[in-house]
N, C-alpha and C. Protein backbone atom coordinates (compact mmCIF):
# COMPACT_ATOMS: atom_id res chain seq x y z
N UNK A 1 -124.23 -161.30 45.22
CA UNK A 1 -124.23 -161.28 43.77
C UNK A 1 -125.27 -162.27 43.27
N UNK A 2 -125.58 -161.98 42.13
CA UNK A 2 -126.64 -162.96 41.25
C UNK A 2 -126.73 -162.70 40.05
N UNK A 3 -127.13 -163.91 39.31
CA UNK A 3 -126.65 -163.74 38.12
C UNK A 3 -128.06 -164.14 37.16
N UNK A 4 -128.33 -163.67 36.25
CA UNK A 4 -129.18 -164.18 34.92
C UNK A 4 -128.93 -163.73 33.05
N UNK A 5 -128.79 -164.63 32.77
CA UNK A 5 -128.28 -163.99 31.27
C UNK A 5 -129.43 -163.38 30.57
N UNK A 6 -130.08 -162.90 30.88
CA UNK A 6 -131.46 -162.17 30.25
C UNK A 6 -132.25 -161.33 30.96
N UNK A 7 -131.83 -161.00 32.12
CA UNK A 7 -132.67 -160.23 33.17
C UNK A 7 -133.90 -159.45 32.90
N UNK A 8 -135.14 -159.91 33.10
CA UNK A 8 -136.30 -159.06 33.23
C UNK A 8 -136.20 -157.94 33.92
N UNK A 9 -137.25 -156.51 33.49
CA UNK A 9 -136.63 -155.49 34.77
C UNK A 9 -137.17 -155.70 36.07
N UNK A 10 -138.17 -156.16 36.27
CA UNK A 10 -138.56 -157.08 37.58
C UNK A 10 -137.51 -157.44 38.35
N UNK A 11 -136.62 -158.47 37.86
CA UNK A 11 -135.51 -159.45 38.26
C UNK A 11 -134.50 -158.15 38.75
N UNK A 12 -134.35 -157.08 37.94
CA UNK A 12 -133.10 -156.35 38.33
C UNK A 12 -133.90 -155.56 39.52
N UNK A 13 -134.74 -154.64 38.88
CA UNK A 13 -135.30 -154.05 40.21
C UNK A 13 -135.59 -154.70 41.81
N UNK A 14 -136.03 -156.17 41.86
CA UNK A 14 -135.89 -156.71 43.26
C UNK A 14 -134.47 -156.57 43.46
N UNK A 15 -133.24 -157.16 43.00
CA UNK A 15 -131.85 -157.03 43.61
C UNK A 15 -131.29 -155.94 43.61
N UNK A 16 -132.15 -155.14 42.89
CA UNK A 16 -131.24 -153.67 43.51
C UNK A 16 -131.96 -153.27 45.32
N UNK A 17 -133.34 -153.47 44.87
CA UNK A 17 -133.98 -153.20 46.31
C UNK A 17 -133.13 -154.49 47.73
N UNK A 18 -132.94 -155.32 46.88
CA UNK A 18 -132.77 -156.57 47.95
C UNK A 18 -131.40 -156.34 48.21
N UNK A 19 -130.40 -155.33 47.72
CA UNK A 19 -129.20 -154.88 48.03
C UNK A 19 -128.23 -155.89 47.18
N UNK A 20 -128.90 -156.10 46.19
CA UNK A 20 -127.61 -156.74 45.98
C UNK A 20 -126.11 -155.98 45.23
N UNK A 21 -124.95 -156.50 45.18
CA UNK A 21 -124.23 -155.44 45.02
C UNK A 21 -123.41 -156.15 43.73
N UNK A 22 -123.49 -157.01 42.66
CA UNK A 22 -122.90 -157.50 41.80
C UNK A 22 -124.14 -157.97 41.00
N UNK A 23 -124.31 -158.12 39.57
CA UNK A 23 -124.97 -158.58 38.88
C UNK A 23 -124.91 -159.49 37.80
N UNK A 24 -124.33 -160.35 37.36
CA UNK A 24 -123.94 -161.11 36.46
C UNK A 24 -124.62 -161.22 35.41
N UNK A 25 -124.50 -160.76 33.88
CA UNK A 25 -125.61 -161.21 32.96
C UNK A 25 -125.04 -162.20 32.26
N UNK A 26 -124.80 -163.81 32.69
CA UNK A 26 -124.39 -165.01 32.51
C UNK A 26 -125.54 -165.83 33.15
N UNK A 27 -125.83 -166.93 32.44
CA UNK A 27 -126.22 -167.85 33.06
C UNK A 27 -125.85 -169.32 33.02
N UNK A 28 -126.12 -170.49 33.45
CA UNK A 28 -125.84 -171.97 33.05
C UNK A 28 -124.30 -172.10 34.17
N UNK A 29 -123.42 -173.12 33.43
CA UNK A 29 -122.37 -173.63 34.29
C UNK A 29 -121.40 -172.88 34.11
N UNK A 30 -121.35 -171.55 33.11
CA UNK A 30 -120.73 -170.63 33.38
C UNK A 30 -120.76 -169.47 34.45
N UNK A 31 -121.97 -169.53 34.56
CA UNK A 31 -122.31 -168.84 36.09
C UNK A 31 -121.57 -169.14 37.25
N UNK A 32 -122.41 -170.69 37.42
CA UNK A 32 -121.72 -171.22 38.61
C UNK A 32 -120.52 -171.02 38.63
N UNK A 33 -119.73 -171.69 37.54
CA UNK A 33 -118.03 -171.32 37.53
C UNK A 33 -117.74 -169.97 37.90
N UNK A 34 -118.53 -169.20 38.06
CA UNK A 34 -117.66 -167.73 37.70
C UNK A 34 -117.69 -167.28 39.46
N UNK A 35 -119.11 -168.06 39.52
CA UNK A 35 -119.47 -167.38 41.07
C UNK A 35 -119.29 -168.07 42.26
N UNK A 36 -118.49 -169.85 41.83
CA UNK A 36 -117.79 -170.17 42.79
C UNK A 36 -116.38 -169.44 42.87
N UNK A 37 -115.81 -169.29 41.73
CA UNK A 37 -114.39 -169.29 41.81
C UNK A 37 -113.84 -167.88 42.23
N UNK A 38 -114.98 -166.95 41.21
CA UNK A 38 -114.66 -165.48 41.42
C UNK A 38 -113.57 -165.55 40.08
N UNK A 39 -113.48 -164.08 40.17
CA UNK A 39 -112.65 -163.47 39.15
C UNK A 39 -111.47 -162.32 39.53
N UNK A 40 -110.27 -162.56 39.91
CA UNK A 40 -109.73 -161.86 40.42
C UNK A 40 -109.31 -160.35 40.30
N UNK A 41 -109.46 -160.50 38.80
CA UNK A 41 -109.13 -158.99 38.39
C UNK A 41 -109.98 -158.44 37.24
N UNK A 42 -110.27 -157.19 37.44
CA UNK A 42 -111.09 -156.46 35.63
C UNK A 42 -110.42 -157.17 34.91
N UNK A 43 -111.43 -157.12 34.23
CA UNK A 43 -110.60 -157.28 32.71
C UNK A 43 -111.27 -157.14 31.54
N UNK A 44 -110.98 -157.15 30.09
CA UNK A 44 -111.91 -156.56 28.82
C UNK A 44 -113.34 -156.92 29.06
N UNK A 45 -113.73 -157.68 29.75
CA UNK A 45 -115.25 -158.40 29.80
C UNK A 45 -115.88 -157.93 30.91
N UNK A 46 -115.11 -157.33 32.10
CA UNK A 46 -116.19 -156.84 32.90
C UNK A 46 -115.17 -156.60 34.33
N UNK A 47 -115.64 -157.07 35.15
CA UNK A 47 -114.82 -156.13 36.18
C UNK A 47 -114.80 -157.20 36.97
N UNK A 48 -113.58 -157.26 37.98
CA UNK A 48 -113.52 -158.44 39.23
C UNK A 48 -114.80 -158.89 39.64
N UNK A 49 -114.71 -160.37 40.26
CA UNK A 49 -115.70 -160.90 40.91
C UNK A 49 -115.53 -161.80 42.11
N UNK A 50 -115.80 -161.47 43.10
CA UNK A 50 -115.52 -162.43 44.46
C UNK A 50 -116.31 -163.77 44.32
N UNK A 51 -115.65 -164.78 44.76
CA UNK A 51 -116.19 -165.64 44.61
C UNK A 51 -117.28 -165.89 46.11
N UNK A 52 -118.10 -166.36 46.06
CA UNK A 52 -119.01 -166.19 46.95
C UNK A 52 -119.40 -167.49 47.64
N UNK A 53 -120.13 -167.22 48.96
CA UNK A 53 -120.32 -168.63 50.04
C UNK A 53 -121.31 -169.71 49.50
N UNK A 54 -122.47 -169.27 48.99
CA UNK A 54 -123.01 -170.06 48.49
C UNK A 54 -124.25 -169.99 47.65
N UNK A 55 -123.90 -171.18 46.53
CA UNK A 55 -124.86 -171.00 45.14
C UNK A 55 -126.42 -171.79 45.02
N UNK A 56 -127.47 -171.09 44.97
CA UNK A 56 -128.56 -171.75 45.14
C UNK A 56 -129.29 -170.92 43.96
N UNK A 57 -130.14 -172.02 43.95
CA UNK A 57 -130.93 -171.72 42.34
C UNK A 57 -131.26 -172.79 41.49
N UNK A 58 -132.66 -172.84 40.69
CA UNK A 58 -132.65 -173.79 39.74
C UNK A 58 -131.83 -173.61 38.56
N UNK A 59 -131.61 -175.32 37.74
CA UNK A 59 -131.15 -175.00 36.43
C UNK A 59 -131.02 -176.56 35.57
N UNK A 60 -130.48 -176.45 34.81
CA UNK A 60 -130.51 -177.31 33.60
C UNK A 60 -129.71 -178.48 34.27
N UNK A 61 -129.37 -179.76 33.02
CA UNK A 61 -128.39 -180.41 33.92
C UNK A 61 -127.21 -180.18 33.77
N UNK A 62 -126.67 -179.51 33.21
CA UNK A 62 -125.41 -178.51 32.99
C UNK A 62 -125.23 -177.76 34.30
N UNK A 63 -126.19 -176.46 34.77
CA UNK A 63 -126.05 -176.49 35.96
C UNK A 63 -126.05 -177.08 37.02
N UNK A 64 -126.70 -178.42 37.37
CA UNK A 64 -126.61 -179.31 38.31
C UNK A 64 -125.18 -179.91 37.98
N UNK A 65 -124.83 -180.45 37.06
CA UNK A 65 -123.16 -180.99 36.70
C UNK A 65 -122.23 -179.92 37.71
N UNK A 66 -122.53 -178.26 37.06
CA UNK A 66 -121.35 -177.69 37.63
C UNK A 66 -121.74 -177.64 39.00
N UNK A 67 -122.71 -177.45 39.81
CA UNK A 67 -123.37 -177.77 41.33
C UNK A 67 -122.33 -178.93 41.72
N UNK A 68 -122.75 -179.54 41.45
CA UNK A 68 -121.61 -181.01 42.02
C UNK A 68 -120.00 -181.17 41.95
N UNK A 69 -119.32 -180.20 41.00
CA UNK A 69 -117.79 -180.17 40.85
C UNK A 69 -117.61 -179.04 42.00
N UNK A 70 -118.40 -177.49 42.14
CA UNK A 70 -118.42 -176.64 42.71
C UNK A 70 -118.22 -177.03 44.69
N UNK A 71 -119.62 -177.84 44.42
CA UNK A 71 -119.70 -178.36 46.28
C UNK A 71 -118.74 -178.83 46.84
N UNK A 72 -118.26 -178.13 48.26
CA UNK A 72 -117.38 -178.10 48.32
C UNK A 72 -116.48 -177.27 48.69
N UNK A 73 -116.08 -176.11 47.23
CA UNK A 73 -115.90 -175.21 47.26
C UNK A 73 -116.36 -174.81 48.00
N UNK A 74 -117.52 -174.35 47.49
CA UNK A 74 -118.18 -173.42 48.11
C UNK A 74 -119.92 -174.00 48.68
N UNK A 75 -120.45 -173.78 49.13
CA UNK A 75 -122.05 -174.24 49.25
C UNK A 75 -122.88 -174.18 48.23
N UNK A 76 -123.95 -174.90 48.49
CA UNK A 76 -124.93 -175.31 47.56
C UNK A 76 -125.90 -175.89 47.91
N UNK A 77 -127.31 -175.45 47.31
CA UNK A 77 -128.34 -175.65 48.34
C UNK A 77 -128.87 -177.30 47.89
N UNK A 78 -128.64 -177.52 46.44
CA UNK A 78 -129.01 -178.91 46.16
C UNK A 78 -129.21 -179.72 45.17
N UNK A 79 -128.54 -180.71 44.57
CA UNK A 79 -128.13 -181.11 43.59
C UNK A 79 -129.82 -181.58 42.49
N UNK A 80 -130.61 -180.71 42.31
CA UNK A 80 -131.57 -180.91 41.59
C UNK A 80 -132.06 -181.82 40.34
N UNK A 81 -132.66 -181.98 40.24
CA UNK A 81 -133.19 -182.80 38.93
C UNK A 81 -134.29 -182.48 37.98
N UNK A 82 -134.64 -182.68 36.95
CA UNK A 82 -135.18 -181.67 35.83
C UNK A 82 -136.91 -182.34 36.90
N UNK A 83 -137.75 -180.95 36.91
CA UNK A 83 -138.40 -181.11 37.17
C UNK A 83 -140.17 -181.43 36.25
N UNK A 84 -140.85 -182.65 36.71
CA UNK A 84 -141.77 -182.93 35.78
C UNK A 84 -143.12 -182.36 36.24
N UNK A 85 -143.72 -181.57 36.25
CA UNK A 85 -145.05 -181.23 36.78
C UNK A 85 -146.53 -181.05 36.42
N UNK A 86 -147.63 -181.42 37.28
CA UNK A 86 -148.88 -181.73 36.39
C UNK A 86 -149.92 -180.58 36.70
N UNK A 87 -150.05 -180.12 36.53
CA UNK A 87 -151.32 -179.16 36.96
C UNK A 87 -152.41 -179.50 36.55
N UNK A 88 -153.53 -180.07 37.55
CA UNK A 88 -154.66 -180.41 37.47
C UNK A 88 -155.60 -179.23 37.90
N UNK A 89 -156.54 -178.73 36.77
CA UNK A 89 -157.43 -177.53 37.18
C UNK A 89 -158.90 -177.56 36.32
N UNK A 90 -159.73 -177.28 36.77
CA UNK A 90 -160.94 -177.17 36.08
C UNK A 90 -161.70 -176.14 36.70
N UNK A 91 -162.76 -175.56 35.98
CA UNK A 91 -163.21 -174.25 35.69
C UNK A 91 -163.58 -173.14 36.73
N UNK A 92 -163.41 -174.60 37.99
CA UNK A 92 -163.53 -173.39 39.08
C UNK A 92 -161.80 -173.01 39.64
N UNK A 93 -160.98 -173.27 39.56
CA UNK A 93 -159.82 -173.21 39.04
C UNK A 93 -159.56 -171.39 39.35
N UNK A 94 -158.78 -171.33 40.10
CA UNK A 94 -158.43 -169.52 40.37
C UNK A 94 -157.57 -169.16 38.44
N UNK A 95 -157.59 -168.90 37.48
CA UNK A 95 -157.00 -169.00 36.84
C UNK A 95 -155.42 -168.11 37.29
N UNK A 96 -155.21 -167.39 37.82
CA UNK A 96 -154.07 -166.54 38.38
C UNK A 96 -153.21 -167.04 38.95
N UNK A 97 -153.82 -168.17 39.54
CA UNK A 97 -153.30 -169.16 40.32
C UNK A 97 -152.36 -170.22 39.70
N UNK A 98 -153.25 -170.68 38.68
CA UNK A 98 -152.51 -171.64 38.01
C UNK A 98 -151.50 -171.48 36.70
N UNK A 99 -152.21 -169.92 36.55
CA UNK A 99 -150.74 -169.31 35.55
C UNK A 99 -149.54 -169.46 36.75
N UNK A 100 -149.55 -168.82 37.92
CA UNK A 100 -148.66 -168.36 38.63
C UNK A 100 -147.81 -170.08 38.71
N UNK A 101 -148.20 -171.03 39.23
CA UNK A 101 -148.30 -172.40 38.91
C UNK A 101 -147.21 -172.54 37.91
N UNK A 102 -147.86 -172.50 36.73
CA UNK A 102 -147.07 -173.14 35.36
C UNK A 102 -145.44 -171.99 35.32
N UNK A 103 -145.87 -170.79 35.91
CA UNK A 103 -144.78 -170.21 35.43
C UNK A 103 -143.47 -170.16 36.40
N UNK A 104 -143.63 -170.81 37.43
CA UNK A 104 -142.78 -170.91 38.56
C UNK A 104 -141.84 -172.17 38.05
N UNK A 105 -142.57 -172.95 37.59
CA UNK A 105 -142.24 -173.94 36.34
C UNK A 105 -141.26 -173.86 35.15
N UNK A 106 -141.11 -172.86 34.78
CA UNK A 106 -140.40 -172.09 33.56
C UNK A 106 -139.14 -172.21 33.64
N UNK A 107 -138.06 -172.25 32.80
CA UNK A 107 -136.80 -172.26 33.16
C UNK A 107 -136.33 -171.84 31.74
C-alpha cells in the first residue's frame, strides 16, 4: 500500500505497474496512523486497511512526530529532518539536471 493525498497520474500509474494493491489518498500523520495501525473494517470513508510492515518516505515534522510514536509498531526507515539544500550551477550546468535536483527537493 501507499499513500498520497494528491496523486499525480505518474504517481498512480508507477504503483499500479509496481503492483501495488491499496492506495491511500491521505497524506501527513494521518497516513502514517492509518498505515501503521490499519483499519479493520469498511466503513462510510472507504474500505478496510491492513496495517503494514513498514513505513518509509519523506515528510513534514508532523510526519516525522508520527514516525517516532509508530516505530516500533511497525518499521521505519528513518526519523528525518526538514531538509536544507543548495544547488550550485552555472551555465554550463545540464539544466535537466538541476531541475531534476530542485524537484526531488519538493515536498
Amino acid at each position: 500500500a501507499l499513500s498520497s493525498p494528491h496523486p499525480a497520474l505518474i504517481t498512480l500509474a508507477a504503483a499500479y505497474i509496481a503492483g501495488a494493491d491499496l492506495f491511500l489518498k491521505i497524506g501527513g500523520a494521518q497516513a502514517i496512523s492509518t498505515m501503521a495501525y490499519g483499519i479493520e473494517k469498511d466503513n462510510e470513508f472507504g474500505p478496510a486497511v491492513p496495517r503494514c510492515d513498514t513505513i518509509v518516505g519523506p515528510g513534514n515534522k508532523w510526519v516525522t512526530a508520527a514516525k517516532s510514536i509508530v516505530q516500533g509498531y511497525c518499521g521505519i526507515d528513518m526519523l528525518a529532518g526538514p531538509s536544507e539544500v543548495l544547488v550550485i550551477a552555472d551555465e554550463t550546468a545540464n539544466a535537466e539536471v538541476v531541475a531534476a535536483d530542485l524537484i526531488a527537493q519538493a515536498e
